[in-house]
ModelCIF file with pLDDT and N, C-alpha, C, O atoms, coordinates in Angstrom:
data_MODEL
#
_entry.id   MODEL 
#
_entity.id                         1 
_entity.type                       polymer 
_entity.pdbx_number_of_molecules   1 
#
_entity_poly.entity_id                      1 
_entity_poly.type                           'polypeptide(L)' 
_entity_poly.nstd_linkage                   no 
_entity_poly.nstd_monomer                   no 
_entity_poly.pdbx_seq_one_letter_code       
;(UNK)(UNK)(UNK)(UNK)(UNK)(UNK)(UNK)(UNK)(UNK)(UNK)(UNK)(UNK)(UNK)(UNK)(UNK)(UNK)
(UNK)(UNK)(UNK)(UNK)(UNK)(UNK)(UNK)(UNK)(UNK)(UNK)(UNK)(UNK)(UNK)(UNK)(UNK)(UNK)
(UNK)(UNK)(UNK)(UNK)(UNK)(UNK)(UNK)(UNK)(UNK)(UNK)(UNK)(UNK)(UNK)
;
_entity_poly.pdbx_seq_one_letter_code_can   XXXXXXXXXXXXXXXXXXXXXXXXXXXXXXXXXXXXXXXXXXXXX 
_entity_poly.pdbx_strand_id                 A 
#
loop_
_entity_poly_seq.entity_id 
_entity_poly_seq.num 
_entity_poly_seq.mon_id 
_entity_poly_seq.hetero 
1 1  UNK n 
1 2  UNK n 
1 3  UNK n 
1 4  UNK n 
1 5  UNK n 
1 6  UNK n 
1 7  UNK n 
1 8  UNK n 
1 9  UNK n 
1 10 UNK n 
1 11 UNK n 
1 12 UNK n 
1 13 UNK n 
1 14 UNK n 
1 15 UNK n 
1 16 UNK n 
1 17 UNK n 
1 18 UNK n 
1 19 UNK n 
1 20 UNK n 
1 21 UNK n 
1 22 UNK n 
1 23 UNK n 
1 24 UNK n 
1 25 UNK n 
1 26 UNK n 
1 27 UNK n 
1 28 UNK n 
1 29 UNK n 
1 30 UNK n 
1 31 UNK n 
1 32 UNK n 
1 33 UNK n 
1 34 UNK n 
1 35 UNK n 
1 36 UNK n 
1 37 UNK n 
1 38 UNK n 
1 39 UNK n 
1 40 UNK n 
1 41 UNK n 
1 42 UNK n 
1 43 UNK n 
1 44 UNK n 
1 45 UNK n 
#
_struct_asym.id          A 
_struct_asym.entity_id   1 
#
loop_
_ma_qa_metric.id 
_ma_qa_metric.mode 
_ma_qa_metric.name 
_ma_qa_metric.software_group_id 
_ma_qa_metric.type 
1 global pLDDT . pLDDT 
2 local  pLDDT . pLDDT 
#
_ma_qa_metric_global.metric_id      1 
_ma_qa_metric_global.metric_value   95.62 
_ma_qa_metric_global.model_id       1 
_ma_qa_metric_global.ordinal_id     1 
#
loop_
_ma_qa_metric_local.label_asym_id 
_ma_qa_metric_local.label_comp_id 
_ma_qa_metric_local.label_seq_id 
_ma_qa_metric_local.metric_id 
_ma_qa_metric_local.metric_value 
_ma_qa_metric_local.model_id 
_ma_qa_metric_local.ordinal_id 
A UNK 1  2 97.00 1 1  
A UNK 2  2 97.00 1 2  
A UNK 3  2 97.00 1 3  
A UNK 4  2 96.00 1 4  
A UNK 5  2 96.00 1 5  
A UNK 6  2 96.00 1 6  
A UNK 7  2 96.00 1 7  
A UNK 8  2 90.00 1 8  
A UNK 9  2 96.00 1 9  
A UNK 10 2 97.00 1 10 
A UNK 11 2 98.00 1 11 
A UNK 12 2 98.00 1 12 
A UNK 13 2 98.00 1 13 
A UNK 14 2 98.00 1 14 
A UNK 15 2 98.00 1 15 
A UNK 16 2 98.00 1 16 
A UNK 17 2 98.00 1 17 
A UNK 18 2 98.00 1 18 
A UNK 19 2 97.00 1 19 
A UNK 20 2 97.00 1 20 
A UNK 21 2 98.00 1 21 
A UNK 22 2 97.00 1 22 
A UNK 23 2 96.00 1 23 
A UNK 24 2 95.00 1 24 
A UNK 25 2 96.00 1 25 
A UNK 26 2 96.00 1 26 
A UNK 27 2 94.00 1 27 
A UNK 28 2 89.00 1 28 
A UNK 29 2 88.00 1 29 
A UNK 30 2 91.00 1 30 
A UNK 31 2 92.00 1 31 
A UNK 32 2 91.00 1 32 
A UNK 33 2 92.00 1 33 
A UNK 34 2 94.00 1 34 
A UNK 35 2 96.00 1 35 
A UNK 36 2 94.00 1 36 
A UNK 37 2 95.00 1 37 
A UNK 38 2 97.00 1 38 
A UNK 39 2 97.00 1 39 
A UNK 40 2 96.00 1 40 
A UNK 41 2 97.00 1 41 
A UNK 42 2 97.00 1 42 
A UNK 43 2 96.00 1 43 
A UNK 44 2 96.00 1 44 
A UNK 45 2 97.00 1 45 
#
loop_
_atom_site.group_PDB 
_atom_site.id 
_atom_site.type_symbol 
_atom_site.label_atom_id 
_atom_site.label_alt_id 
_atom_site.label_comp_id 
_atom_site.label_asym_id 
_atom_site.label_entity_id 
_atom_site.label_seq_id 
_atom_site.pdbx_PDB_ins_code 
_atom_site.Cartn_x 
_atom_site.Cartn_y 
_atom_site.Cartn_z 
_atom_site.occupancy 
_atom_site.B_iso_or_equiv 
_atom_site.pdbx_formal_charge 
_atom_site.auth_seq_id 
_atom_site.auth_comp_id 
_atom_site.auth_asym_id 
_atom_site.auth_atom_id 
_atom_site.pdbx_PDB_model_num 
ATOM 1   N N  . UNK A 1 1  ? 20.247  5.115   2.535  1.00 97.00 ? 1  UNK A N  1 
ATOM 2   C CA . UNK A 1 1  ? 21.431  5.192   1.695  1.00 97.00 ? 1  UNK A CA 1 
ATOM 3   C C  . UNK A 1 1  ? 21.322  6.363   0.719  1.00 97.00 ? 1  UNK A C  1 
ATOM 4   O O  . UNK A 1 1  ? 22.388  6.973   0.635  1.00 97.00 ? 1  UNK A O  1 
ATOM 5   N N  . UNK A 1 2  ? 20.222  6.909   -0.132 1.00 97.00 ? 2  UNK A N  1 
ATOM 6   C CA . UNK A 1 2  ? 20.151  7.565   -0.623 1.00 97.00 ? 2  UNK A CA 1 
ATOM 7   C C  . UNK A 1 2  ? 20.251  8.690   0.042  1.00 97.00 ? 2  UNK A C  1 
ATOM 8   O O  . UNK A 1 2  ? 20.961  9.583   -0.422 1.00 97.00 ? 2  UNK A O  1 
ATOM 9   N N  . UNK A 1 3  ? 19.563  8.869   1.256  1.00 97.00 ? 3  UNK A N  1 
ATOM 10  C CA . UNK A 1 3  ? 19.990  9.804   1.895  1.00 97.00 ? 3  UNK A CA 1 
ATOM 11  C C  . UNK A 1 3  ? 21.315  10.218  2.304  1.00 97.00 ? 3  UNK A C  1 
ATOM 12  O O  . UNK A 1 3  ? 21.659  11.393  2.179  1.00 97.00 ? 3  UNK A O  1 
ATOM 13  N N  . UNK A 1 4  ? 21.868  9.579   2.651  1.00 96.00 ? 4  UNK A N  1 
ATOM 14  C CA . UNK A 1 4  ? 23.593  9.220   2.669  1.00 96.00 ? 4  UNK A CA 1 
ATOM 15  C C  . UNK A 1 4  ? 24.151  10.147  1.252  1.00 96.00 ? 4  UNK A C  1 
ATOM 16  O O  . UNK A 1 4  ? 24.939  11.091  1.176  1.00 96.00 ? 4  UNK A O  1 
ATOM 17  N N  . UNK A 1 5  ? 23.630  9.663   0.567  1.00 96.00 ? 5  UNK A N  1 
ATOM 18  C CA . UNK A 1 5  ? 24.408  10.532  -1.142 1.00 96.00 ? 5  UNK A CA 1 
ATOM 19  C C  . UNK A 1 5  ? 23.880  11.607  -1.535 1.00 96.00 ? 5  UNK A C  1 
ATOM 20  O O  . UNK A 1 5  ? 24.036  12.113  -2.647 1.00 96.00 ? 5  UNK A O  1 
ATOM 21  N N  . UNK A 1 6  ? 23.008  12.153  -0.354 1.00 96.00 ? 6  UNK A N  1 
ATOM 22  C CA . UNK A 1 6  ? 22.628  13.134  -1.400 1.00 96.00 ? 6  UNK A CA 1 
ATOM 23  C C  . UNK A 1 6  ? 21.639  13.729  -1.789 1.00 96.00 ? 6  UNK A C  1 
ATOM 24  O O  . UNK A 1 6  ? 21.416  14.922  -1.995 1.00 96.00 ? 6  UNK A O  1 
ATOM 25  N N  . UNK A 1 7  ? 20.702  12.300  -1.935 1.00 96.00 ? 7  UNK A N  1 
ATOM 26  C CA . UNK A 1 7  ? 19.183  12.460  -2.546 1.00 96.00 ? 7  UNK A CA 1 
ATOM 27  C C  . UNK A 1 7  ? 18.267  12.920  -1.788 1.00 96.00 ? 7  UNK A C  1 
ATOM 28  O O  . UNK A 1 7  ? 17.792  12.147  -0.956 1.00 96.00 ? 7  UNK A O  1 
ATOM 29  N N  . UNK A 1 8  ? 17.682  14.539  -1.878 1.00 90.00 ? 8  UNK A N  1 
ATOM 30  C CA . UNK A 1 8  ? 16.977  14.726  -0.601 1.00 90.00 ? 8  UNK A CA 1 
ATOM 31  C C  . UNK A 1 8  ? 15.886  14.223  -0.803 1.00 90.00 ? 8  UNK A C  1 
ATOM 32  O O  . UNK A 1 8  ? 15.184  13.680  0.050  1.00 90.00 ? 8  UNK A O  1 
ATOM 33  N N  . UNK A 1 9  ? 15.520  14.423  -2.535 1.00 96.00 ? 9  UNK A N  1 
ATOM 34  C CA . UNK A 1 9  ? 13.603  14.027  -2.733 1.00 96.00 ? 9  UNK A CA 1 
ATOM 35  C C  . UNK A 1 9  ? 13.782  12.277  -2.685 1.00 96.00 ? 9  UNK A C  1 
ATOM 36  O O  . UNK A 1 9  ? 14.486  11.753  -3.549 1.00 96.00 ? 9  UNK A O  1 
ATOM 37  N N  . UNK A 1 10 ? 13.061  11.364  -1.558 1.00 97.00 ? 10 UNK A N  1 
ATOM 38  C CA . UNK A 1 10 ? 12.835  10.431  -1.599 1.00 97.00 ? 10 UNK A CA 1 
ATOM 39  C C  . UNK A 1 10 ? 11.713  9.902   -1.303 1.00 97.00 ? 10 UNK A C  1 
ATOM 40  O O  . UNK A 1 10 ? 11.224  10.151  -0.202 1.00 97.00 ? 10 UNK A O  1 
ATOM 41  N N  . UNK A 1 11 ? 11.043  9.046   -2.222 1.00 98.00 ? 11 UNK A N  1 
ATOM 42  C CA . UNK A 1 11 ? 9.656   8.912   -2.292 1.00 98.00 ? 11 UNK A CA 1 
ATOM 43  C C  . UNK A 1 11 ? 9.416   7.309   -2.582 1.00 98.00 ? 11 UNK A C  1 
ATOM 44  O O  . UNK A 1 11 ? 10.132  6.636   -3.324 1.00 98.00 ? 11 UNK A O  1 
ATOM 45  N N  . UNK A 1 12 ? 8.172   6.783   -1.791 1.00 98.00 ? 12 UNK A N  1 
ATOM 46  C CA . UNK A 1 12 ? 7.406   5.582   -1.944 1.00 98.00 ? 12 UNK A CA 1 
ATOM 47  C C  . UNK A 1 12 ? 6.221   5.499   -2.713 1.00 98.00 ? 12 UNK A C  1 
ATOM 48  O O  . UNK A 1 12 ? 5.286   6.234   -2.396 1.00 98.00 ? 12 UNK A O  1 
ATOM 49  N N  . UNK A 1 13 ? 6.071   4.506   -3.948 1.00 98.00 ? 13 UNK A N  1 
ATOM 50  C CA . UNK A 1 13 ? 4.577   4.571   -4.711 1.00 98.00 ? 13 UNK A CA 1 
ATOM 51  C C  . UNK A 1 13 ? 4.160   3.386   -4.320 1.00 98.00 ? 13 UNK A C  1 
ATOM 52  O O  . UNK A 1 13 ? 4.610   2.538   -5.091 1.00 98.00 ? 13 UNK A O  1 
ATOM 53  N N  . UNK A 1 14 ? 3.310   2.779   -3.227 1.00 98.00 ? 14 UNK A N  1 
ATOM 54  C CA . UNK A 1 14 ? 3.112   1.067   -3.173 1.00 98.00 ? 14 UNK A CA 1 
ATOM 55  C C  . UNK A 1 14 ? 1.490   1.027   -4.023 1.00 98.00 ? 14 UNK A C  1 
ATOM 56  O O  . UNK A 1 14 ? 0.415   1.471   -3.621 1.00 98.00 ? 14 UNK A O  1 
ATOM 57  N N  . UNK A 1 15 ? 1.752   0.467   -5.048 1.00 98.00 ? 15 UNK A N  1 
ATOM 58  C CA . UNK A 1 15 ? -0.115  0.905   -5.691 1.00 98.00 ? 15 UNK A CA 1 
ATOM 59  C C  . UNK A 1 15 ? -0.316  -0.603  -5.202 1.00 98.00 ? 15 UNK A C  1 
ATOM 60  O O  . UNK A 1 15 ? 0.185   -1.723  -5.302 1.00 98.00 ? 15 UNK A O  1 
ATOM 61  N N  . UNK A 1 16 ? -1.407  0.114   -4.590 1.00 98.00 ? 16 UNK A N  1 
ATOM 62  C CA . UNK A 1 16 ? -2.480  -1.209  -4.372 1.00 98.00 ? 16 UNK A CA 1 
ATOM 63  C C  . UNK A 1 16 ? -2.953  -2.058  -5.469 1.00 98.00 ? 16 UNK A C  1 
ATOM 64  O O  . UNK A 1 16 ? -2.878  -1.856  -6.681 1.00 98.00 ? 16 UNK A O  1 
ATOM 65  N N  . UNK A 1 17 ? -3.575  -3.283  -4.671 1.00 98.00 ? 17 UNK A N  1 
ATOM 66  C CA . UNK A 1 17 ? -4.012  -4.471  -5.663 1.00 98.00 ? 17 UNK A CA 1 
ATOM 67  C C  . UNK A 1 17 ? -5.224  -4.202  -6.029 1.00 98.00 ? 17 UNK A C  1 
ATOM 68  O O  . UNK A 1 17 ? -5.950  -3.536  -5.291 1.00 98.00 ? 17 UNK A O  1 
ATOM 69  N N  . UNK A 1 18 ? -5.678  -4.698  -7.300 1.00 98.00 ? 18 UNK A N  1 
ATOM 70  C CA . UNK A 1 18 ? -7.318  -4.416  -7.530 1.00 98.00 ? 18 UNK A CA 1 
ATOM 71  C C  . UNK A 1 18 ? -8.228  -4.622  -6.399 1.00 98.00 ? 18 UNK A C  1 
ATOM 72  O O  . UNK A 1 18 ? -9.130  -3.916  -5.947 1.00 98.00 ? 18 UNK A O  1 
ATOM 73  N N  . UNK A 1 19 ? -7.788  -5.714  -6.072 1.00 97.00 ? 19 UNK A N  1 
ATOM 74  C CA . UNK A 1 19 ? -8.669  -6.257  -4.824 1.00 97.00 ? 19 UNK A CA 1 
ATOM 75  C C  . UNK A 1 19 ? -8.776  -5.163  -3.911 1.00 97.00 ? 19 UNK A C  1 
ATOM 76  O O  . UNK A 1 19 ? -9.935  -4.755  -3.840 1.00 97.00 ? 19 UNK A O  1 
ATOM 77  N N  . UNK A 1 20 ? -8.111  -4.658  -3.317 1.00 97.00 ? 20 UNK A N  1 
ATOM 78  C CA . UNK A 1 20 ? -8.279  -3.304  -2.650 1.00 97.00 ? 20 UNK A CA 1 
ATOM 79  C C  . UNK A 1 20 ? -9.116  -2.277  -3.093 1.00 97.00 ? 20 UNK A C  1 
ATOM 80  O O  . UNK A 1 20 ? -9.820  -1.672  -2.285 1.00 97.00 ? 20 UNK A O  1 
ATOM 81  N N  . UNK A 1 21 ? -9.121  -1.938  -4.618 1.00 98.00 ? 21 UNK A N  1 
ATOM 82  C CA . UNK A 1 21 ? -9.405  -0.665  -5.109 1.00 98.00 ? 21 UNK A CA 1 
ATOM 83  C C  . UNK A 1 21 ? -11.006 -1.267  -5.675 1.00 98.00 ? 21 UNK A C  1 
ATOM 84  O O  . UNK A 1 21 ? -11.927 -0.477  -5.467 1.00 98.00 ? 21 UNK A O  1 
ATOM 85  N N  . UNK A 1 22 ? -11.292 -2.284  -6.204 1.00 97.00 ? 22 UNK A N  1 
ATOM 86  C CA . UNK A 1 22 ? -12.207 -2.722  -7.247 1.00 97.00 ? 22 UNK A CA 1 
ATOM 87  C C  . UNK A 1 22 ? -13.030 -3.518  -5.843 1.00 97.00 ? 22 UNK A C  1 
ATOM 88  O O  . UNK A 1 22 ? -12.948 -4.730  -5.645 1.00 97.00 ? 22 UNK A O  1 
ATOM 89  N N  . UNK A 1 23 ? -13.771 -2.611  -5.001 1.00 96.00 ? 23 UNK A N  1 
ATOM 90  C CA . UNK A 1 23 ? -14.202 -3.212  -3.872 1.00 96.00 ? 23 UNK A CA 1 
ATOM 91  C C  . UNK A 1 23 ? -15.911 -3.535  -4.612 1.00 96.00 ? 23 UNK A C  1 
ATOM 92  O O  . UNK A 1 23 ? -16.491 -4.452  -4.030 1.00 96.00 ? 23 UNK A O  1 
ATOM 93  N N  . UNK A 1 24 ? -16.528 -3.034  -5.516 1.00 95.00 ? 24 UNK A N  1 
ATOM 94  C CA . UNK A 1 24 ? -17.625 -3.205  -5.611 1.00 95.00 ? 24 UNK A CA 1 
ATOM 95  C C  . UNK A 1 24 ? -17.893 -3.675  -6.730 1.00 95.00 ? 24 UNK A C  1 
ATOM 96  O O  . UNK A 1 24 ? -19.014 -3.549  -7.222 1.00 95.00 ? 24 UNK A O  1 
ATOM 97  N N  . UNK A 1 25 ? -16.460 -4.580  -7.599 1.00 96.00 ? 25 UNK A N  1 
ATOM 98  C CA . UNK A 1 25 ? -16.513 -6.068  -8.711 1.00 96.00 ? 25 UNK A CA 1 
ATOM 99  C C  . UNK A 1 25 ? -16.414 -7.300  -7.767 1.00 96.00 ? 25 UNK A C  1 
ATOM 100 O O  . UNK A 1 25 ? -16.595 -8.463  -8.125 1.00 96.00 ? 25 UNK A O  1 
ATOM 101 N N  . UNK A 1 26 ? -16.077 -6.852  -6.414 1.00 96.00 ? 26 UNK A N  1 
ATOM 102 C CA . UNK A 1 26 ? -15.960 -8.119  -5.975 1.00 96.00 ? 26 UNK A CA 1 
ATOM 103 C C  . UNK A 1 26 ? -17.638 -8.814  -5.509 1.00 96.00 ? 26 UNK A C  1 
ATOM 104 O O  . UNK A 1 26 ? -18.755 -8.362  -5.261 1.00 96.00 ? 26 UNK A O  1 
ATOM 105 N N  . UNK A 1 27 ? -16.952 -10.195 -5.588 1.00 94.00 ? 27 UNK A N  1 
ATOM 106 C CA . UNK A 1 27 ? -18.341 -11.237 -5.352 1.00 94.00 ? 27 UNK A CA 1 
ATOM 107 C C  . UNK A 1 27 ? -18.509 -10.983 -3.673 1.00 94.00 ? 27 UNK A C  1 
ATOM 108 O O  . UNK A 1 27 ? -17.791 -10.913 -2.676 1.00 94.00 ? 27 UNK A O  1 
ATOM 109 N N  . UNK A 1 28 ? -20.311 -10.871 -4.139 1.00 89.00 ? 28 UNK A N  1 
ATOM 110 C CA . UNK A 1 28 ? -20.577 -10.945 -1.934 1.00 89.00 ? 28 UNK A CA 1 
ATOM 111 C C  . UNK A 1 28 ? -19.911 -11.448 -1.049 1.00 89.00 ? 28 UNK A C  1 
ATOM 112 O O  . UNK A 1 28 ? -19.445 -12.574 -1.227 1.00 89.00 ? 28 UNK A O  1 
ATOM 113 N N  . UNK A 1 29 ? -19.677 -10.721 0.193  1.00 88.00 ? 29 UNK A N  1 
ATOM 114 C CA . UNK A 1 29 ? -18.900 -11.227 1.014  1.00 88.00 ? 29 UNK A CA 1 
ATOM 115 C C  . UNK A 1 29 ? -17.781 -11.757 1.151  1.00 88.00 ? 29 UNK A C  1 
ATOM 116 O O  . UNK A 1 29 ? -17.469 -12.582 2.010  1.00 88.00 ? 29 UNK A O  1 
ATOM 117 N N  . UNK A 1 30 ? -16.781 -11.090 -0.107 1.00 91.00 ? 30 UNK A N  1 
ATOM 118 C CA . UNK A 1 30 ? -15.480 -11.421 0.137  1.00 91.00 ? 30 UNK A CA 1 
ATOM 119 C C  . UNK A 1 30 ? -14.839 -10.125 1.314  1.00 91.00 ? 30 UNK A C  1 
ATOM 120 O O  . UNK A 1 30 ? -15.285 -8.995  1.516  1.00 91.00 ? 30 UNK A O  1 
ATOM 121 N N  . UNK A 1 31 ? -13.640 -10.831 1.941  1.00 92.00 ? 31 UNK A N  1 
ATOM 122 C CA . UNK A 1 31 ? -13.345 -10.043 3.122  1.00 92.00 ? 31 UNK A CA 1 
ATOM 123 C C  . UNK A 1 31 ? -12.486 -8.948  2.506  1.00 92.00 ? 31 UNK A C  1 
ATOM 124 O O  . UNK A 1 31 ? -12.045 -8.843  1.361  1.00 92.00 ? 31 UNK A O  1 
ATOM 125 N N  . UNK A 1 32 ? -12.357 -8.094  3.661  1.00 91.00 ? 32 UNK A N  1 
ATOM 126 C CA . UNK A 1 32 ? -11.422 -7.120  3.565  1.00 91.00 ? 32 UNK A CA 1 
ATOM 127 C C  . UNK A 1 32 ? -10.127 -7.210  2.595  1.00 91.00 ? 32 UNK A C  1 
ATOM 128 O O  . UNK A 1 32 ? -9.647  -8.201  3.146  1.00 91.00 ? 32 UNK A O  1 
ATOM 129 N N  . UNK A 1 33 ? -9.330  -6.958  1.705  1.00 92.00 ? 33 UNK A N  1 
ATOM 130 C CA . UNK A 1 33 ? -8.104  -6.645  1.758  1.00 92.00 ? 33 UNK A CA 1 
ATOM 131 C C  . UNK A 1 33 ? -7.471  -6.500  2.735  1.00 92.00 ? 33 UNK A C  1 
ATOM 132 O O  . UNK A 1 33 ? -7.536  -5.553  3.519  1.00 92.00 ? 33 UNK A O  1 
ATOM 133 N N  . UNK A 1 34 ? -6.362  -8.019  2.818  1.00 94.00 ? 34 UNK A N  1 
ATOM 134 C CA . UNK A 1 34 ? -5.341  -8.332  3.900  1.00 94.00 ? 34 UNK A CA 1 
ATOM 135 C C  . UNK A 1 34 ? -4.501  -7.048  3.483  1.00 94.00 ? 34 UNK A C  1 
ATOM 136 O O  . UNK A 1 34 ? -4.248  -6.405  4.502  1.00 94.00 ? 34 UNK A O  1 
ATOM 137 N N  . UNK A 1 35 ? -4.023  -6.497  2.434  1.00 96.00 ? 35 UNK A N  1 
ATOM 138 C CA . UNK A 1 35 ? -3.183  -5.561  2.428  1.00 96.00 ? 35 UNK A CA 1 
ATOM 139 C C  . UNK A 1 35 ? -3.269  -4.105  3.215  1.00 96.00 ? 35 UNK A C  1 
ATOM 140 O O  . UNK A 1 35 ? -2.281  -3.375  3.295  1.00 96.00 ? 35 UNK A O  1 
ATOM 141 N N  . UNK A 1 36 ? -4.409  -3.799  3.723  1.00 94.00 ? 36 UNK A N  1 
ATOM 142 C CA . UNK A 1 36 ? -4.798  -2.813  4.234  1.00 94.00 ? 36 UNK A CA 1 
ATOM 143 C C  . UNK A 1 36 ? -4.035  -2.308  5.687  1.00 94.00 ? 36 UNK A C  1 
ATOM 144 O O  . UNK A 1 36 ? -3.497  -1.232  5.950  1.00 94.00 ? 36 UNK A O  1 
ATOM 145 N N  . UNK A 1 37 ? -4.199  -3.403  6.423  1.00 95.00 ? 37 UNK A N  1 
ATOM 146 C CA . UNK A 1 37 ? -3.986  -2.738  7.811  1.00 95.00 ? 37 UNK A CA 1 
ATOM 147 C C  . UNK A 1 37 ? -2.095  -3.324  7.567  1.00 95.00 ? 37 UNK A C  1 
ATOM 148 O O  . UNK A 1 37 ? -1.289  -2.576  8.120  1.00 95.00 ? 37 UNK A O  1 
ATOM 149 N N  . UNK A 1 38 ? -1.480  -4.553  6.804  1.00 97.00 ? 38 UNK A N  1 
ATOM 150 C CA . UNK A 1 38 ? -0.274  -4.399  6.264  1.00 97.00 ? 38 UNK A CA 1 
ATOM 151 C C  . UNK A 1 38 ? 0.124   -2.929  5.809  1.00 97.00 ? 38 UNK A C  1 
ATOM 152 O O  . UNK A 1 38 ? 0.960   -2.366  6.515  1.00 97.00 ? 38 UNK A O  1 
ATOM 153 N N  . UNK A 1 39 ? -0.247  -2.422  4.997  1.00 97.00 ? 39 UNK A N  1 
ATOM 154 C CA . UNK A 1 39 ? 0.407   -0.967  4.600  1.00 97.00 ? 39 UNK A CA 1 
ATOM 155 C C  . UNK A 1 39 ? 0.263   0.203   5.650  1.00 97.00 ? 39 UNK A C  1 
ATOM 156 O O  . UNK A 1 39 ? 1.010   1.152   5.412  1.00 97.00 ? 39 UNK A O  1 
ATOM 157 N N  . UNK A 1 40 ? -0.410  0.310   6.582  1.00 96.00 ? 40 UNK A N  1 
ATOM 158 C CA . UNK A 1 40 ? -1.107  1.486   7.503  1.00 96.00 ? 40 UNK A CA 1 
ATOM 159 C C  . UNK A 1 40 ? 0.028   1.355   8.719  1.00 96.00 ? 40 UNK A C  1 
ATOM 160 O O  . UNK A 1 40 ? 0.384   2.176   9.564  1.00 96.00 ? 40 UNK A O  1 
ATOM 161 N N  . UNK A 1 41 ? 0.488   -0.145  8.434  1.00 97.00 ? 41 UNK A N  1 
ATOM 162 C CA . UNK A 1 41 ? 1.527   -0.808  9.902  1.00 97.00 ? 41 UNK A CA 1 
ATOM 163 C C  . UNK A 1 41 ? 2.773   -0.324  9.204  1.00 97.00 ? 41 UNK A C  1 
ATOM 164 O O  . UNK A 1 41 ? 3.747   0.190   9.754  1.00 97.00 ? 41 UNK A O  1 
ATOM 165 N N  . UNK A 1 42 ? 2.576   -0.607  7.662  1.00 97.00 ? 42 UNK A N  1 
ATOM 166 C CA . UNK A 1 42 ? 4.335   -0.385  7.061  1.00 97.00 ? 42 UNK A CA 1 
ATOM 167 C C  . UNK A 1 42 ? 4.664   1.277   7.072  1.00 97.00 ? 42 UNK A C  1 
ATOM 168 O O  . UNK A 1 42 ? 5.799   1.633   7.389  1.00 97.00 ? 42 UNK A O  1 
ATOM 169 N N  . UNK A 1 43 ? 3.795   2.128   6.770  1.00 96.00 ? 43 UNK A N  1 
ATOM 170 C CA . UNK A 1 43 ? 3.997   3.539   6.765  1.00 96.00 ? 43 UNK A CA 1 
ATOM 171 C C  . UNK A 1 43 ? 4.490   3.746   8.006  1.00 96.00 ? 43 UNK A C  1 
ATOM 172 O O  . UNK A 1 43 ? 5.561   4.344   8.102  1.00 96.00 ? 43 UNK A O  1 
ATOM 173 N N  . UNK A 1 44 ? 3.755   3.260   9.272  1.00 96.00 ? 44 UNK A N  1 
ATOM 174 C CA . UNK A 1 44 ? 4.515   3.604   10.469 1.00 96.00 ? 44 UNK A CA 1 
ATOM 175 C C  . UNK A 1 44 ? 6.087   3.479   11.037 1.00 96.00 ? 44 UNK A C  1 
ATOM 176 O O  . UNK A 1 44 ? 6.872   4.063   11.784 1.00 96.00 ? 44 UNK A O  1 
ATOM 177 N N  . UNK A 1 45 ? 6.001   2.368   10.203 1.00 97.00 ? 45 UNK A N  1 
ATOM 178 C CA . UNK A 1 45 ? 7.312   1.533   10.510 1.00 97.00 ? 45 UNK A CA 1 
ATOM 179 C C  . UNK A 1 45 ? 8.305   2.561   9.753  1.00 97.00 ? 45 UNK A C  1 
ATOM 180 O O  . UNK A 1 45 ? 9.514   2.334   9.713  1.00 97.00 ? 45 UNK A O  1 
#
């Protein structure tokens, strides 16, 4: 839509969750960030 009106500069900021970024406050053996391969799938999309 923005594109539609006009707006050529259009831009996405998705900031990640701590959990993602703060990988080495987390307690042993917590898993991956589910958000990861979610965002890598959404950019494609």
């Amino acid at each position: 839509l923005a594109q539609e009106k006009g707006i050529s500069q259009r831009g996405v900021m998705l900031v990640p969750s701590a959990e993602a970024v703060l990988r080495d406050k987390l307690p042993g053996l917590a898993p991956e960030a589910a958000e990861e391969s979610w965002y890598q799938a959404l950019r494609q999309e």
